[in-house]
PDB file of N, CA and C in Angstrom:
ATOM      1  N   UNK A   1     -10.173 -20.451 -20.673  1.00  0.00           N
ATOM      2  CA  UNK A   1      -9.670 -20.346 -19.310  1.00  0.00           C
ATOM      3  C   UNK A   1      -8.634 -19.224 -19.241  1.00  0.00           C
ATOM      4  N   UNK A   2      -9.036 -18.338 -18.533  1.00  0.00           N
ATOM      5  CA  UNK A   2      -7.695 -17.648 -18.042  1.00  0.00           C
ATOM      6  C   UNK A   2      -6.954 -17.748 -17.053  1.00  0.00           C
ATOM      7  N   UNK A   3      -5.558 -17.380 -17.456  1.00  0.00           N
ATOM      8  CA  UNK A   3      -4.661 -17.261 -16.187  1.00  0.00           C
ATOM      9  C   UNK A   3      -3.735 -16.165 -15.750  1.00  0.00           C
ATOM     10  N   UNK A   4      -4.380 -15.804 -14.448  1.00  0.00           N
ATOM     11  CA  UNK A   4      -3.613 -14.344 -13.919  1.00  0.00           C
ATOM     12  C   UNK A   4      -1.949 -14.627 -13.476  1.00  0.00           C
ATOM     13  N   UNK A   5      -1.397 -13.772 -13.823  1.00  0.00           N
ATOM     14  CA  UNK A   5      -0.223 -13.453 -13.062  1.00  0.00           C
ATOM     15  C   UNK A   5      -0.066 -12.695 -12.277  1.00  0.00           C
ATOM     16  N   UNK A   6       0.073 -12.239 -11.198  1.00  0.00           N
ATOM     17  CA  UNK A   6       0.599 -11.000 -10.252  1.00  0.00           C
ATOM     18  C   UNK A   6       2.234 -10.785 -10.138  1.00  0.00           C
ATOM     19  N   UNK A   7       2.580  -9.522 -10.558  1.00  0.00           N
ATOM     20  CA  UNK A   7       3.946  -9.566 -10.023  1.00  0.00           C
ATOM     21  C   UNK A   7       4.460  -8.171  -9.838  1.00  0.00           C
ATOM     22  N   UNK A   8       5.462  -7.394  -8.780  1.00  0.00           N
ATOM     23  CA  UNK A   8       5.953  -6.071  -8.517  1.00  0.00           C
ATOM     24  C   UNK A   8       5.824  -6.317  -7.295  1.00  0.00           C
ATOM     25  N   UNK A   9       5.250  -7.131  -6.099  1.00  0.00           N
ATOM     26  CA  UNK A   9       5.180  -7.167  -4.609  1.00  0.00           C
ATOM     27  C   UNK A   9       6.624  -7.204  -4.415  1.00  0.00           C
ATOM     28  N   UNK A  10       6.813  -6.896  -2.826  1.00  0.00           N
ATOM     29  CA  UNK A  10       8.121  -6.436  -2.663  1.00  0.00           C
ATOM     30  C   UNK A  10       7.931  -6.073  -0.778  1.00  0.00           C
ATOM     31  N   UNK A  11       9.123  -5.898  -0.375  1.00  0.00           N
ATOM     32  CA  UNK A  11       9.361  -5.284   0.868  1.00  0.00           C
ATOM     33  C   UNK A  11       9.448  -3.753   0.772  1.00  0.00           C
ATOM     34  N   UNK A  12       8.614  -3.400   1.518  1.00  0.00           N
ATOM     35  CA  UNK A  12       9.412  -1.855   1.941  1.00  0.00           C
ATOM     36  C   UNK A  12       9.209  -1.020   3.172  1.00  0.00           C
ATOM     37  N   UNK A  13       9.252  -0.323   3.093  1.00  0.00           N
ATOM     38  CA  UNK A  13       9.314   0.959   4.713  1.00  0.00           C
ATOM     39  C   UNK A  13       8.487   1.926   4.157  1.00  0.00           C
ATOM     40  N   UNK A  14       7.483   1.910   5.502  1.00  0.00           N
ATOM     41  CA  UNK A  14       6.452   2.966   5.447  1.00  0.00           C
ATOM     42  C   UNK A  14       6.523   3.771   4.465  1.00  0.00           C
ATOM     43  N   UNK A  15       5.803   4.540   4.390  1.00  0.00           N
ATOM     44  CA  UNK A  15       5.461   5.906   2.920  1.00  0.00           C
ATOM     45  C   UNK A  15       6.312   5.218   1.986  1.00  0.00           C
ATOM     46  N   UNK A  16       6.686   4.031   1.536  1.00  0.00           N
ATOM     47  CA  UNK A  16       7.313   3.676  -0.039  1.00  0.00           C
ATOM     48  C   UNK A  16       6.210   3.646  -0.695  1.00  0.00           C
ATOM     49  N   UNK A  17       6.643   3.105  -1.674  1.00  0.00           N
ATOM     50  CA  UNK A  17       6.045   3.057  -3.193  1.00  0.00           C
ATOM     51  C   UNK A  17       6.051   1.817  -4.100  1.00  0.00           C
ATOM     52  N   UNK A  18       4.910   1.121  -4.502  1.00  0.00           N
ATOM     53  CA  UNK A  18       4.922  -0.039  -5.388  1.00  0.00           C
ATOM     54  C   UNK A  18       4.604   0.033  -6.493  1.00  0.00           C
ATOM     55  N   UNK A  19       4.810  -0.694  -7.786  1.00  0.00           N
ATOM     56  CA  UNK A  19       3.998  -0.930  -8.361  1.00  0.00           C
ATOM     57  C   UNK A  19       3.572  -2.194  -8.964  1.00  0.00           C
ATOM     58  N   UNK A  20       2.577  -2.625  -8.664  1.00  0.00           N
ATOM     59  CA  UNK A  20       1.656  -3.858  -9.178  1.00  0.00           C
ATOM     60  C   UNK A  20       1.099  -4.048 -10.286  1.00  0.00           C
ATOM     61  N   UNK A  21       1.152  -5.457 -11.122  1.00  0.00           N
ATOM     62  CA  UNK A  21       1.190  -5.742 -12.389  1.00  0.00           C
ATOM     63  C   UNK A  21       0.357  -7.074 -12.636  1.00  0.00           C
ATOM     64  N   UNK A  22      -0.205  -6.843 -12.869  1.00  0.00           N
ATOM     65  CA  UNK A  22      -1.457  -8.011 -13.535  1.00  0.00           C
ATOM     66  C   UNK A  22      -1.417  -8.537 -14.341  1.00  0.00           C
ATOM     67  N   UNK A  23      -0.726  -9.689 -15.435  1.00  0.00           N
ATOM     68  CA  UNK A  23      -1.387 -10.057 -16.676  1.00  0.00           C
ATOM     69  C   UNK A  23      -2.088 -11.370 -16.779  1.00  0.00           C
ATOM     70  N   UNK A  24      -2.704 -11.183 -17.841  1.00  0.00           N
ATOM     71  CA  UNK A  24      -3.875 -12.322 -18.190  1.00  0.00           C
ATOM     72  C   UNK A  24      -3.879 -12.502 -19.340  1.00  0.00           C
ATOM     73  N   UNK A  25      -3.348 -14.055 -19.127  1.00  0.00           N
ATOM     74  CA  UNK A  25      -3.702 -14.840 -20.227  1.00  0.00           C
ATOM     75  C   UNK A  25      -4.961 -15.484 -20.627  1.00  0.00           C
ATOM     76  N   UNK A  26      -5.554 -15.270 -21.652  1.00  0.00           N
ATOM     77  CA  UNK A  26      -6.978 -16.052 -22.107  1.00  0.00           C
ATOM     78  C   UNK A  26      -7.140 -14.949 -23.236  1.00  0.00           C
ATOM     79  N   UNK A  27      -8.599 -15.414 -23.398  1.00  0.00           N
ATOM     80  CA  UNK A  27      -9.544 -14.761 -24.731  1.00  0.00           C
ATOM     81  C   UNK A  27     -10.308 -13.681 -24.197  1.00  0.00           C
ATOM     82  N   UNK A  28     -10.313 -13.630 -22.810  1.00  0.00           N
ATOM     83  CA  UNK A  28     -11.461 -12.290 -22.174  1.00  0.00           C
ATOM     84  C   UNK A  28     -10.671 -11.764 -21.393  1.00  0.00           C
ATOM     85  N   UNK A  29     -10.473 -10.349 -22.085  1.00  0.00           N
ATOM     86  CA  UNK A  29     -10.105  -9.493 -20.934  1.00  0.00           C
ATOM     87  C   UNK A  29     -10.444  -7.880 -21.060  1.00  0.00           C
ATOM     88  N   UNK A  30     -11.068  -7.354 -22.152  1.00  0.00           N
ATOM     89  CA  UNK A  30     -10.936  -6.208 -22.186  1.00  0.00           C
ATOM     90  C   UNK A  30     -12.602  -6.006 -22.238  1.00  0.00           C
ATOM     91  N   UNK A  31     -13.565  -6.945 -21.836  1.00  0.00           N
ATOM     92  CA  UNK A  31     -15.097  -6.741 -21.604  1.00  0.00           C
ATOM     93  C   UNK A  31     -15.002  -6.944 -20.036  1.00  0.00           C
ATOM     94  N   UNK A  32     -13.612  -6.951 -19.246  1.00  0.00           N
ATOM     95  CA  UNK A  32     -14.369  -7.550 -17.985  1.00  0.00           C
ATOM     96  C   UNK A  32     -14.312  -6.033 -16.919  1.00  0.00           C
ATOM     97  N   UNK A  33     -15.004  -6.235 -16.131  1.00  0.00           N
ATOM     98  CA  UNK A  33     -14.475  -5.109 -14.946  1.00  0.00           C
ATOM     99  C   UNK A  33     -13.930  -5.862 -13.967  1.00  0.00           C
ATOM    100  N   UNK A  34     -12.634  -5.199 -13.651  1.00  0.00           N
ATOM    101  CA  UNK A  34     -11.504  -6.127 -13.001  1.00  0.00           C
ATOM    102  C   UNK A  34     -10.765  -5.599 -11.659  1.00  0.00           C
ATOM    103  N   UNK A  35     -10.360  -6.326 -11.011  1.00  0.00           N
ATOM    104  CA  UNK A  35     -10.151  -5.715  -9.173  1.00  0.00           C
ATOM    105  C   UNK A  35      -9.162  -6.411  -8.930  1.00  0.00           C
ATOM    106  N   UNK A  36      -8.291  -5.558  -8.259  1.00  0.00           N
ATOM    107  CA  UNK A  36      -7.124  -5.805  -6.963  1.00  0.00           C
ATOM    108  C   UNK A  36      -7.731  -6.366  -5.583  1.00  0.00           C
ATOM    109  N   UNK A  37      -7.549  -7.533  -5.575  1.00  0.00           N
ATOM    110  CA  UNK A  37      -7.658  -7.792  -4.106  1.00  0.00           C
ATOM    111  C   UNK A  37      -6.670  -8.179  -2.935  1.00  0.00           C
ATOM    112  N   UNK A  38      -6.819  -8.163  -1.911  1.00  0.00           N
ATOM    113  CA  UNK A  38      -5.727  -8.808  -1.082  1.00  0.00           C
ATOM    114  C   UNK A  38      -6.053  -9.207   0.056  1.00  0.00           C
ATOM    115  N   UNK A  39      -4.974 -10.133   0.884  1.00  0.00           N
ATOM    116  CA  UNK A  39      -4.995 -10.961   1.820  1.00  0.00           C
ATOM    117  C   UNK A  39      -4.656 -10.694   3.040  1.00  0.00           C
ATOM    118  N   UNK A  40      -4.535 -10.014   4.040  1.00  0.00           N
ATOM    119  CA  UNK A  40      -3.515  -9.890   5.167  1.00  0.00           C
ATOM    120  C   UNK A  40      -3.652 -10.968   5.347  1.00  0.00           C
ATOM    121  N   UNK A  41      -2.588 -10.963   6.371  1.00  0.00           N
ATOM    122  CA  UNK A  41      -2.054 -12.066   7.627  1.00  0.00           C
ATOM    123  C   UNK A  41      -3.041 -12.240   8.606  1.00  0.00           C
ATOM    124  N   UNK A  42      -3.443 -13.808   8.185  1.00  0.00           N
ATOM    125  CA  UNK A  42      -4.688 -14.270   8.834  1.00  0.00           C
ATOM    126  C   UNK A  42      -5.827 -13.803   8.567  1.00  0.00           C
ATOM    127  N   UNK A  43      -6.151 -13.290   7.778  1.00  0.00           N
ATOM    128  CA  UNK A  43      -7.498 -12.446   7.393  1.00  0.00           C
ATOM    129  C   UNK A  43      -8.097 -13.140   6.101  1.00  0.00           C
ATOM    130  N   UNK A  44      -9.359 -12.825   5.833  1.00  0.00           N
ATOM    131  CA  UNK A  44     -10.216 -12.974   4.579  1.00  0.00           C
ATOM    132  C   UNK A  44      -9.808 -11.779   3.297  1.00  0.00           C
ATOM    133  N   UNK A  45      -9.763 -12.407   2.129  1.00  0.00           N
ATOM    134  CA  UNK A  45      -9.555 -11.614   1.075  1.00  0.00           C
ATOM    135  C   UNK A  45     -10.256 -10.449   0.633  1.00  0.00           C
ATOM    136  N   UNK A  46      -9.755  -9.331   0.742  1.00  0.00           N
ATOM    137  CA  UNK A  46     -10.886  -7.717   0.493  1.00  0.00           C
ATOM    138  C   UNK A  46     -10.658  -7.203  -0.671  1.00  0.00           C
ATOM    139  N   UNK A  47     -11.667  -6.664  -1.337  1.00  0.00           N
ATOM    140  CA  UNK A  47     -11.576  -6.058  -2.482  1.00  0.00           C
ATOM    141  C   UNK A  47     -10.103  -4.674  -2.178  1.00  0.00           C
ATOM    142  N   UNK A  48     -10.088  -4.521  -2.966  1.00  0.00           N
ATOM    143  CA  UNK A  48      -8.898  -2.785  -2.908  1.00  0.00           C
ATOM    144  C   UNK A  48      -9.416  -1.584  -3.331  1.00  0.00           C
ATOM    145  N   UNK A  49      -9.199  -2.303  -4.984  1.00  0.00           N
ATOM    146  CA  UNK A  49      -9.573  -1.353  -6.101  1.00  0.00           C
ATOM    147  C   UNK A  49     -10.406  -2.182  -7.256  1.00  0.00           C
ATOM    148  N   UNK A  50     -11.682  -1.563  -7.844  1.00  0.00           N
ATOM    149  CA  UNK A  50     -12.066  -2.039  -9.216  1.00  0.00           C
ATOM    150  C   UNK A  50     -12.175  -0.828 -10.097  1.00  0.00           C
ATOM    151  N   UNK A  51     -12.039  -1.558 -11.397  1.00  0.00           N
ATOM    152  CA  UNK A  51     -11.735  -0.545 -12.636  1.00  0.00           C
ATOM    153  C   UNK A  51     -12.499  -0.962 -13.608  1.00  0.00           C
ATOM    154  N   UNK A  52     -13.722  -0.936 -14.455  1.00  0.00           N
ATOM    155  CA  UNK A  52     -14.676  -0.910 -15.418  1.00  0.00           C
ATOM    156  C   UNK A  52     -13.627  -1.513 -16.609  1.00  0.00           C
ATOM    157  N   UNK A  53     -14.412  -1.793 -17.467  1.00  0.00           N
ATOM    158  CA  UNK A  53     -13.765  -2.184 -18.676  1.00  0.00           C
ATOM    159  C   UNK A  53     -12.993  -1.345 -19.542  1.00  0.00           C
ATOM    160  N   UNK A  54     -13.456  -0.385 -19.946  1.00  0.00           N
ATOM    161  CA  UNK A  54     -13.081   0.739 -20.551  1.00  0.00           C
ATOM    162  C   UNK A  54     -12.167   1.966 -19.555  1.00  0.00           C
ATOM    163  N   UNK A  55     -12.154   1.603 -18.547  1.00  0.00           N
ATOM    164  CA  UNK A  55     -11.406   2.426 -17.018  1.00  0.00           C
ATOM    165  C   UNK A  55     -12.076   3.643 -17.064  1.00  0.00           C
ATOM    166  N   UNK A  56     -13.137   3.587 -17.594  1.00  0.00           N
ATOM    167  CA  UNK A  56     -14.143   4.800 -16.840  1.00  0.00           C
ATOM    168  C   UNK A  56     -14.775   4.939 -15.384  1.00  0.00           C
ATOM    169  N   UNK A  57     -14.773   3.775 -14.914  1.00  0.00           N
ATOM    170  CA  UNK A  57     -15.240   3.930 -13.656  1.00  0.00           C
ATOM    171  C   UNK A  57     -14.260   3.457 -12.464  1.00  0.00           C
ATOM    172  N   UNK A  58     -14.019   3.992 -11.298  1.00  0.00           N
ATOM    173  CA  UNK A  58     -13.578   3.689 -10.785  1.00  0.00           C
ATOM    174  C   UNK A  58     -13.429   3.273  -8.908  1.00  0.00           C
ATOM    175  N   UNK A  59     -13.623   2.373  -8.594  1.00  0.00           N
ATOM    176  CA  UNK A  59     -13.820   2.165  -7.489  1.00  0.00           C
ATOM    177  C   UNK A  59     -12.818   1.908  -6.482  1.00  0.00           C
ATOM    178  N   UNK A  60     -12.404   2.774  -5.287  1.00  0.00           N
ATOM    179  CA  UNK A  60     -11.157   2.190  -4.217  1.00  0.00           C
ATOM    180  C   UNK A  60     -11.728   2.078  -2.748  1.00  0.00           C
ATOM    181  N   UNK A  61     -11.570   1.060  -2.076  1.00  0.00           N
ATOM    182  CA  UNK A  61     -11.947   1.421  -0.636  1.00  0.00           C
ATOM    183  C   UNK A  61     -11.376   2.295  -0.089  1.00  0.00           C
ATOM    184  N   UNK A  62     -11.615   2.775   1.607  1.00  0.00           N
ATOM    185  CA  UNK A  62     -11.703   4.095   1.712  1.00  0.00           C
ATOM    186  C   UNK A  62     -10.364   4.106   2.283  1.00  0.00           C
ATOM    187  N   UNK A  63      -9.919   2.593   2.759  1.00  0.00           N
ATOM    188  CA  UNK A  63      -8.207   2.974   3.467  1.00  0.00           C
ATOM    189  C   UNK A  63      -7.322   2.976   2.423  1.00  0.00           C
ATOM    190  N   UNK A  64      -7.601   3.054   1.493  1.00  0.00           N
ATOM    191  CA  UNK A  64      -6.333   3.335   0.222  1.00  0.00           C
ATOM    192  C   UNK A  64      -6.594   4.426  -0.986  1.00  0.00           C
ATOM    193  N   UNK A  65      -7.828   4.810  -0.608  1.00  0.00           N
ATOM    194  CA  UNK A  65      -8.196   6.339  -1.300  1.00  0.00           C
ATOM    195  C   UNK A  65      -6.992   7.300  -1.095  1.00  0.00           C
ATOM    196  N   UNK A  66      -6.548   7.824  -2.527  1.00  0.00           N
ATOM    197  CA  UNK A  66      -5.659   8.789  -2.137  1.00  0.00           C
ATOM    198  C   UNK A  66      -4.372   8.429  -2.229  1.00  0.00           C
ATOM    199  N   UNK A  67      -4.417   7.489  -2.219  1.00  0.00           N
ATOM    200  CA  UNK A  67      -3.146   6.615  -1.889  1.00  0.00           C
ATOM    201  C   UNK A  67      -2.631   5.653  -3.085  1.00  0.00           C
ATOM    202  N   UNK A  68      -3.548   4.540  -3.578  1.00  0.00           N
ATOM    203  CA  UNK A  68      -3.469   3.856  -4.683  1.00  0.00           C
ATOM    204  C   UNK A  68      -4.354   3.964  -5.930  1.00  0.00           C
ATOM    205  N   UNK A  69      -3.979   3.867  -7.637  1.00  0.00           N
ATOM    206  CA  UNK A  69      -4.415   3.638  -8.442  1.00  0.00           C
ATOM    207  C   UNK A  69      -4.178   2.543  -9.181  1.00  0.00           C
ATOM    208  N   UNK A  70      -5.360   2.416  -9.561  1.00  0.00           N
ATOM    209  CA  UNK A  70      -5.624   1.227 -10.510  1.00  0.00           C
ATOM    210  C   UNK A  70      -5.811   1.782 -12.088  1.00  0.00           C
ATOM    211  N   UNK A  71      -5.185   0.615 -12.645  1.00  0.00           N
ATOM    212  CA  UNK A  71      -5.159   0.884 -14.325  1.00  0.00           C
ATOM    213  C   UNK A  71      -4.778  -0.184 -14.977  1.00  0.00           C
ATOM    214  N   UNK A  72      -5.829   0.056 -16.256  1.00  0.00           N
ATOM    215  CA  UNK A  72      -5.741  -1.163 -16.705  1.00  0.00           C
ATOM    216  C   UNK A  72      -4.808  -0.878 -19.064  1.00  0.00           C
ATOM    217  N   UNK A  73      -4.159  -1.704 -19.073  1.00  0.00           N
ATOM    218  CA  UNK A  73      -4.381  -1.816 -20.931  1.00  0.00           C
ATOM    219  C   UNK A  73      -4.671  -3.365 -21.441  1.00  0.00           C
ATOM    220  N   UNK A  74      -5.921  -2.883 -22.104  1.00  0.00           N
ATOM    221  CA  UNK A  74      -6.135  -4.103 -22.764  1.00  0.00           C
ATOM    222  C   UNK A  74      -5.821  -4.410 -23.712  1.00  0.00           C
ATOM    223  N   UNK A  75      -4.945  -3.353 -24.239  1.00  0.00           N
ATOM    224  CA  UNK A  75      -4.067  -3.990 -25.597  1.00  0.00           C
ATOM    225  C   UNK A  75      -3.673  -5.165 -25.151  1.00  0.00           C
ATOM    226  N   UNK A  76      -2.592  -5.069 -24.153  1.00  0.00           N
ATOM    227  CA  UNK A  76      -1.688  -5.651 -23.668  1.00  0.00           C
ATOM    228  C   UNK A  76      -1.937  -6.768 -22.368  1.00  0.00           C
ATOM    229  N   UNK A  77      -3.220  -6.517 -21.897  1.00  0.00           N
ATOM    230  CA  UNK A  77      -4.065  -7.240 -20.847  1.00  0.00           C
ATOM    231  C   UNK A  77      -2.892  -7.296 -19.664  1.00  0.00           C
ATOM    232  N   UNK A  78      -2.832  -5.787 -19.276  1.00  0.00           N
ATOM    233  CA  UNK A  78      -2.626  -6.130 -18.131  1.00  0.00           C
ATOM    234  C   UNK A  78      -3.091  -5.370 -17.419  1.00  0.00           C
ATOM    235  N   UNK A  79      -3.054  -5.522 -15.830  1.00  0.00           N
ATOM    236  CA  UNK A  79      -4.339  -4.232 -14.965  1.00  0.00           C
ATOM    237  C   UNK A  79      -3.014  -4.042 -13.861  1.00  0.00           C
ATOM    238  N   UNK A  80      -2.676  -2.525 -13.881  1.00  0.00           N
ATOM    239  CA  UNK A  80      -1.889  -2.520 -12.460  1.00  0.00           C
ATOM    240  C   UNK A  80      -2.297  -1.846 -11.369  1.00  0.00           C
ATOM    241  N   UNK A  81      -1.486  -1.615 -10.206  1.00  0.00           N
ATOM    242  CA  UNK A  81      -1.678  -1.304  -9.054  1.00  0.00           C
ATOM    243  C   UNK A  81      -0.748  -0.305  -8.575  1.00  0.00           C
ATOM    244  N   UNK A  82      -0.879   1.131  -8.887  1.00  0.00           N
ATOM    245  CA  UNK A  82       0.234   1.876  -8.089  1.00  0.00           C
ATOM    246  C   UNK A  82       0.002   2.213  -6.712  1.00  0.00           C
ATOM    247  N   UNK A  83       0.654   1.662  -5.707  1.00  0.00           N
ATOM    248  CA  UNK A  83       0.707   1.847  -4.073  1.00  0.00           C
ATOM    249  C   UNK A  83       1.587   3.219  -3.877  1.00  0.00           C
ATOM    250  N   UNK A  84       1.168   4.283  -3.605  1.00  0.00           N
ATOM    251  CA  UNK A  84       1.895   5.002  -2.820  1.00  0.00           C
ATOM    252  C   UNK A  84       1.749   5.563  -1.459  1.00  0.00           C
ATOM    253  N   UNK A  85       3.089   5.938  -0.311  1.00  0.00           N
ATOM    254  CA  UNK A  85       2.680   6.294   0.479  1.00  0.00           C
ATOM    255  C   UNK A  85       1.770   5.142   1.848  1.00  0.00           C
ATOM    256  N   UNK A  86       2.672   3.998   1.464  1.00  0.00           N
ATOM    257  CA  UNK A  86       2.137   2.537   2.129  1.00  0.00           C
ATOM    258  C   UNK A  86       2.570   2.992   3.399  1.00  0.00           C
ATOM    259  N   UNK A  87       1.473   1.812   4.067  1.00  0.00           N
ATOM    260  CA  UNK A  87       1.531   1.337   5.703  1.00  0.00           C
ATOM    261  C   UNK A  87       1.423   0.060   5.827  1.00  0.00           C
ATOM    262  N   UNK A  88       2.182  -0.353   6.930  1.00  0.00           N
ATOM    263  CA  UNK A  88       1.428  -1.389   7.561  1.00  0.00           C
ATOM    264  C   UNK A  88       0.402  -2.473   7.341  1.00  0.00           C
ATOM    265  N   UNK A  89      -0.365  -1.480   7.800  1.00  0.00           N
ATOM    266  CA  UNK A  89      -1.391  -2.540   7.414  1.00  0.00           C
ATOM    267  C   UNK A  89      -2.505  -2.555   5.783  1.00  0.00           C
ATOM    268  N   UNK A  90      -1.367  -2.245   5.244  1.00  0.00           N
ATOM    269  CA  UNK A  90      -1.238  -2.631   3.476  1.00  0.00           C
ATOM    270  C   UNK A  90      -0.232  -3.910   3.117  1.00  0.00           C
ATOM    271  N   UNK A  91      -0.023  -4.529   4.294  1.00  0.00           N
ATOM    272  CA  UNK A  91       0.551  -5.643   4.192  1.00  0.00           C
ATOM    273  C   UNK A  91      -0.080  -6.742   3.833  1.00  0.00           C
ATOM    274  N   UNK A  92       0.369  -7.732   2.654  1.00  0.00           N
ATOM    275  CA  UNK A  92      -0.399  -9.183   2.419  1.00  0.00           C
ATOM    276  C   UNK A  92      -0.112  -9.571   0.989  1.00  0.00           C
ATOM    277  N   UNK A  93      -0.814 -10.174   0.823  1.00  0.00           N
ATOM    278  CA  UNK A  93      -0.608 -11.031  -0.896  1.00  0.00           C
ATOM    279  C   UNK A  93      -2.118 -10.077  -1.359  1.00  0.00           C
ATOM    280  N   UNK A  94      -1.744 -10.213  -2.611  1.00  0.00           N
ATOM    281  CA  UNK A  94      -2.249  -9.050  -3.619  1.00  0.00           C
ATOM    282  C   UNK A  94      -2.580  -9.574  -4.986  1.00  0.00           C
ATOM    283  N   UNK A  95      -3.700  -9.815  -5.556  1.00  0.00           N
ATOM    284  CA  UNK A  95      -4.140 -10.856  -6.649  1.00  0.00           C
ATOM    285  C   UNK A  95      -4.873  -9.748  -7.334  1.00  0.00           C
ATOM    286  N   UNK A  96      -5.330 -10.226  -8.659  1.00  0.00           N
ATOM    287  CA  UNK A  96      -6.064  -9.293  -9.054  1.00  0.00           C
ATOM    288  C   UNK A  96      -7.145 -10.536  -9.769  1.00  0.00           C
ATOM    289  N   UNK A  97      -8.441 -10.036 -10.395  1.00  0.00           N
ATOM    290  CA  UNK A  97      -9.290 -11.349 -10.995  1.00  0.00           C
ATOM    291  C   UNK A  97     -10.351 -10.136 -11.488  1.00  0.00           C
ATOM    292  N   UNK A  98     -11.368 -10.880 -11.710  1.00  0.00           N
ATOM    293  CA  UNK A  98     -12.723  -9.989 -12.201  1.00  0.00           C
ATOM    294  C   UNK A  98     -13.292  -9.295 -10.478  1.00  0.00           C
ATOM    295  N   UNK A  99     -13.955  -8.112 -11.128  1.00  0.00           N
ATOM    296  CA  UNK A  99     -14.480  -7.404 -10.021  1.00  0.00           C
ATOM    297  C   UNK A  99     -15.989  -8.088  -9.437  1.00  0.00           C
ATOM    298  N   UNK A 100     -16.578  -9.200 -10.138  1.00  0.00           N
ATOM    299  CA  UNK A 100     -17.967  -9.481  -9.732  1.00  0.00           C
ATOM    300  C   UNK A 100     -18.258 -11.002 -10.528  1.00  0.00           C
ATOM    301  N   UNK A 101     -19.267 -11.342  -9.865  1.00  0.00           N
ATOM    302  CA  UNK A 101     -19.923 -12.631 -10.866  1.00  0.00           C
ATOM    303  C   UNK A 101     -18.121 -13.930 -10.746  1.00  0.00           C
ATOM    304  N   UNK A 102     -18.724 -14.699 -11.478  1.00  0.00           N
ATOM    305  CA  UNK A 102     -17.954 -15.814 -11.122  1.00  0.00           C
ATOM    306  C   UNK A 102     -16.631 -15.475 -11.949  1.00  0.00           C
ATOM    307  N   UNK A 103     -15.634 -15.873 -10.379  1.00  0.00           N
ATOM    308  CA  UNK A 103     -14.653 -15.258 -11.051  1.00  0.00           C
ATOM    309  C   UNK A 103     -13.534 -16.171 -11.364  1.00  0.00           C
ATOM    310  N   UNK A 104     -12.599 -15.745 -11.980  1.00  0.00           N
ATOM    311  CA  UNK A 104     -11.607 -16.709 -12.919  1.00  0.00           C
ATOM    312  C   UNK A 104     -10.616 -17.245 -11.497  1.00  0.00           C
ATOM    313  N   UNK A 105      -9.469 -18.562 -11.820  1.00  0.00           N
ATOM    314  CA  UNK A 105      -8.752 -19.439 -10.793  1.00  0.00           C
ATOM    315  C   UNK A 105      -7.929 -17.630 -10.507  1.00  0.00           C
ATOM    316  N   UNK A 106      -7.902 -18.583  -9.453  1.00  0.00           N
ATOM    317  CA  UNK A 106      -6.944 -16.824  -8.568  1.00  0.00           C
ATOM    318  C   UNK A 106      -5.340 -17.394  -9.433  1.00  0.00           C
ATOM    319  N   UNK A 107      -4.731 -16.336  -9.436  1.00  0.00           N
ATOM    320  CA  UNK A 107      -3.298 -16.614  -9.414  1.00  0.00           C
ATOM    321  C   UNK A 107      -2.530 -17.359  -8.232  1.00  0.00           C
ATOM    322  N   UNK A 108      -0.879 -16.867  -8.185  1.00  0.00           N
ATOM    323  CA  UNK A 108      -0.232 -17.027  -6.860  1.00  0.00           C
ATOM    324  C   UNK A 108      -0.432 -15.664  -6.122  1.00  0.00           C
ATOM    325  N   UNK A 109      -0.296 -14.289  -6.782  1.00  0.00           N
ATOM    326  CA  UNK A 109      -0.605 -13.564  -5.755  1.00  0.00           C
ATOM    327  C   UNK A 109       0.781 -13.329  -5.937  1.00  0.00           C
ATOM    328  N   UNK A 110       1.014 -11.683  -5.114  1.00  0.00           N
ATOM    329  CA  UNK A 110       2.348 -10.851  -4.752  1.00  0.00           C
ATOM    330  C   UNK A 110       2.615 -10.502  -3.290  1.00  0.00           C
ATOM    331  N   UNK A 111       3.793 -10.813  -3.029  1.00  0.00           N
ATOM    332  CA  UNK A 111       3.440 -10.473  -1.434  1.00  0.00           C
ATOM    333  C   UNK A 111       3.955  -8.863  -1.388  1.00  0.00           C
ATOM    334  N   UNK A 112       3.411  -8.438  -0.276  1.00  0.00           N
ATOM    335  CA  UNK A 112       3.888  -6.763  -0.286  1.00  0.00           C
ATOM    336  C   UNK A 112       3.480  -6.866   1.472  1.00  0.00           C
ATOM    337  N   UNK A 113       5.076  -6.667   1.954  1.00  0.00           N
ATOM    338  CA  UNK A 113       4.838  -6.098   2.647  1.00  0.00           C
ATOM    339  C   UNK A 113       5.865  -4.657   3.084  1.00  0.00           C
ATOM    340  N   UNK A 114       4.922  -4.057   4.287  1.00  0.00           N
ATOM    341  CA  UNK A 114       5.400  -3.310   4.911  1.00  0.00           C
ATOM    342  C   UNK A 114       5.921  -2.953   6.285  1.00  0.00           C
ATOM    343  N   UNK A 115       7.009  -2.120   6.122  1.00  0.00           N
ATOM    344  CA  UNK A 115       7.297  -2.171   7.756  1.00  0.00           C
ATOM    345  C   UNK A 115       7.418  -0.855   8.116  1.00  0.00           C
ATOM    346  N   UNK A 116       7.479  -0.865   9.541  1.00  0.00           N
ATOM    347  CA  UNK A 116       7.571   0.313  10.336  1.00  0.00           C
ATOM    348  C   UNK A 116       8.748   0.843  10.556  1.00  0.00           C
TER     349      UNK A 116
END
């Protein structure tokens, strides 16, 4: 069984800067391909960013292209999230888990928000 942690969420003002921190505890983590997801306010949970096992591949949706990277060490099993250059509506709780197939208990999640 693994168990995620999320932690680096935070308050800030437009164009700031985060950074997000993933670790995982268990026996699997450096075969998985693994994703940032998040929550707004009142909304369904959306992918962000996924990152391949080896961080050769890399996937971001298109409102945070440019904007955020994902990275992972599996020495150390953890996967982060650098936010730069936030808005608005980059506001919500922020989890990270496997990118596909059945995926591990969610964490608590980071809240991040932003203001105007």
């Amino acid at each position: 069984q693994v168990q995620l942690v999320e932690s680096g969420g935070a308050s800030v003002q437009t164009g700031g800067s985060l950074r997000l921190s993933c670790a995982a505890h268990g026996d699997i983590f450096s075969m998985e391909n693994l994703a940032w997801y998040r929550q707004p306010p009142g909304k369904g949970r959306e992918v962000v960013a996924t990152i391949s096992s080896a961080g050769g591949r890399i996937w971001y949706r298109d409102s945070v292209k440019g904007r955020f990277i994902i990275d992972r060490d599996n020495h150390k099993k953890f996967v982060y999230l650098q936010m730069n250059g936030l808005k608005p509506e980059d506001t919500g709780v922020y989890y990270c888990n496997l990118a596909h197939g059945q995926l591990w208990p969610w964490g608590q999640g980071t809240q991040v928000t932003v203001s105007s």
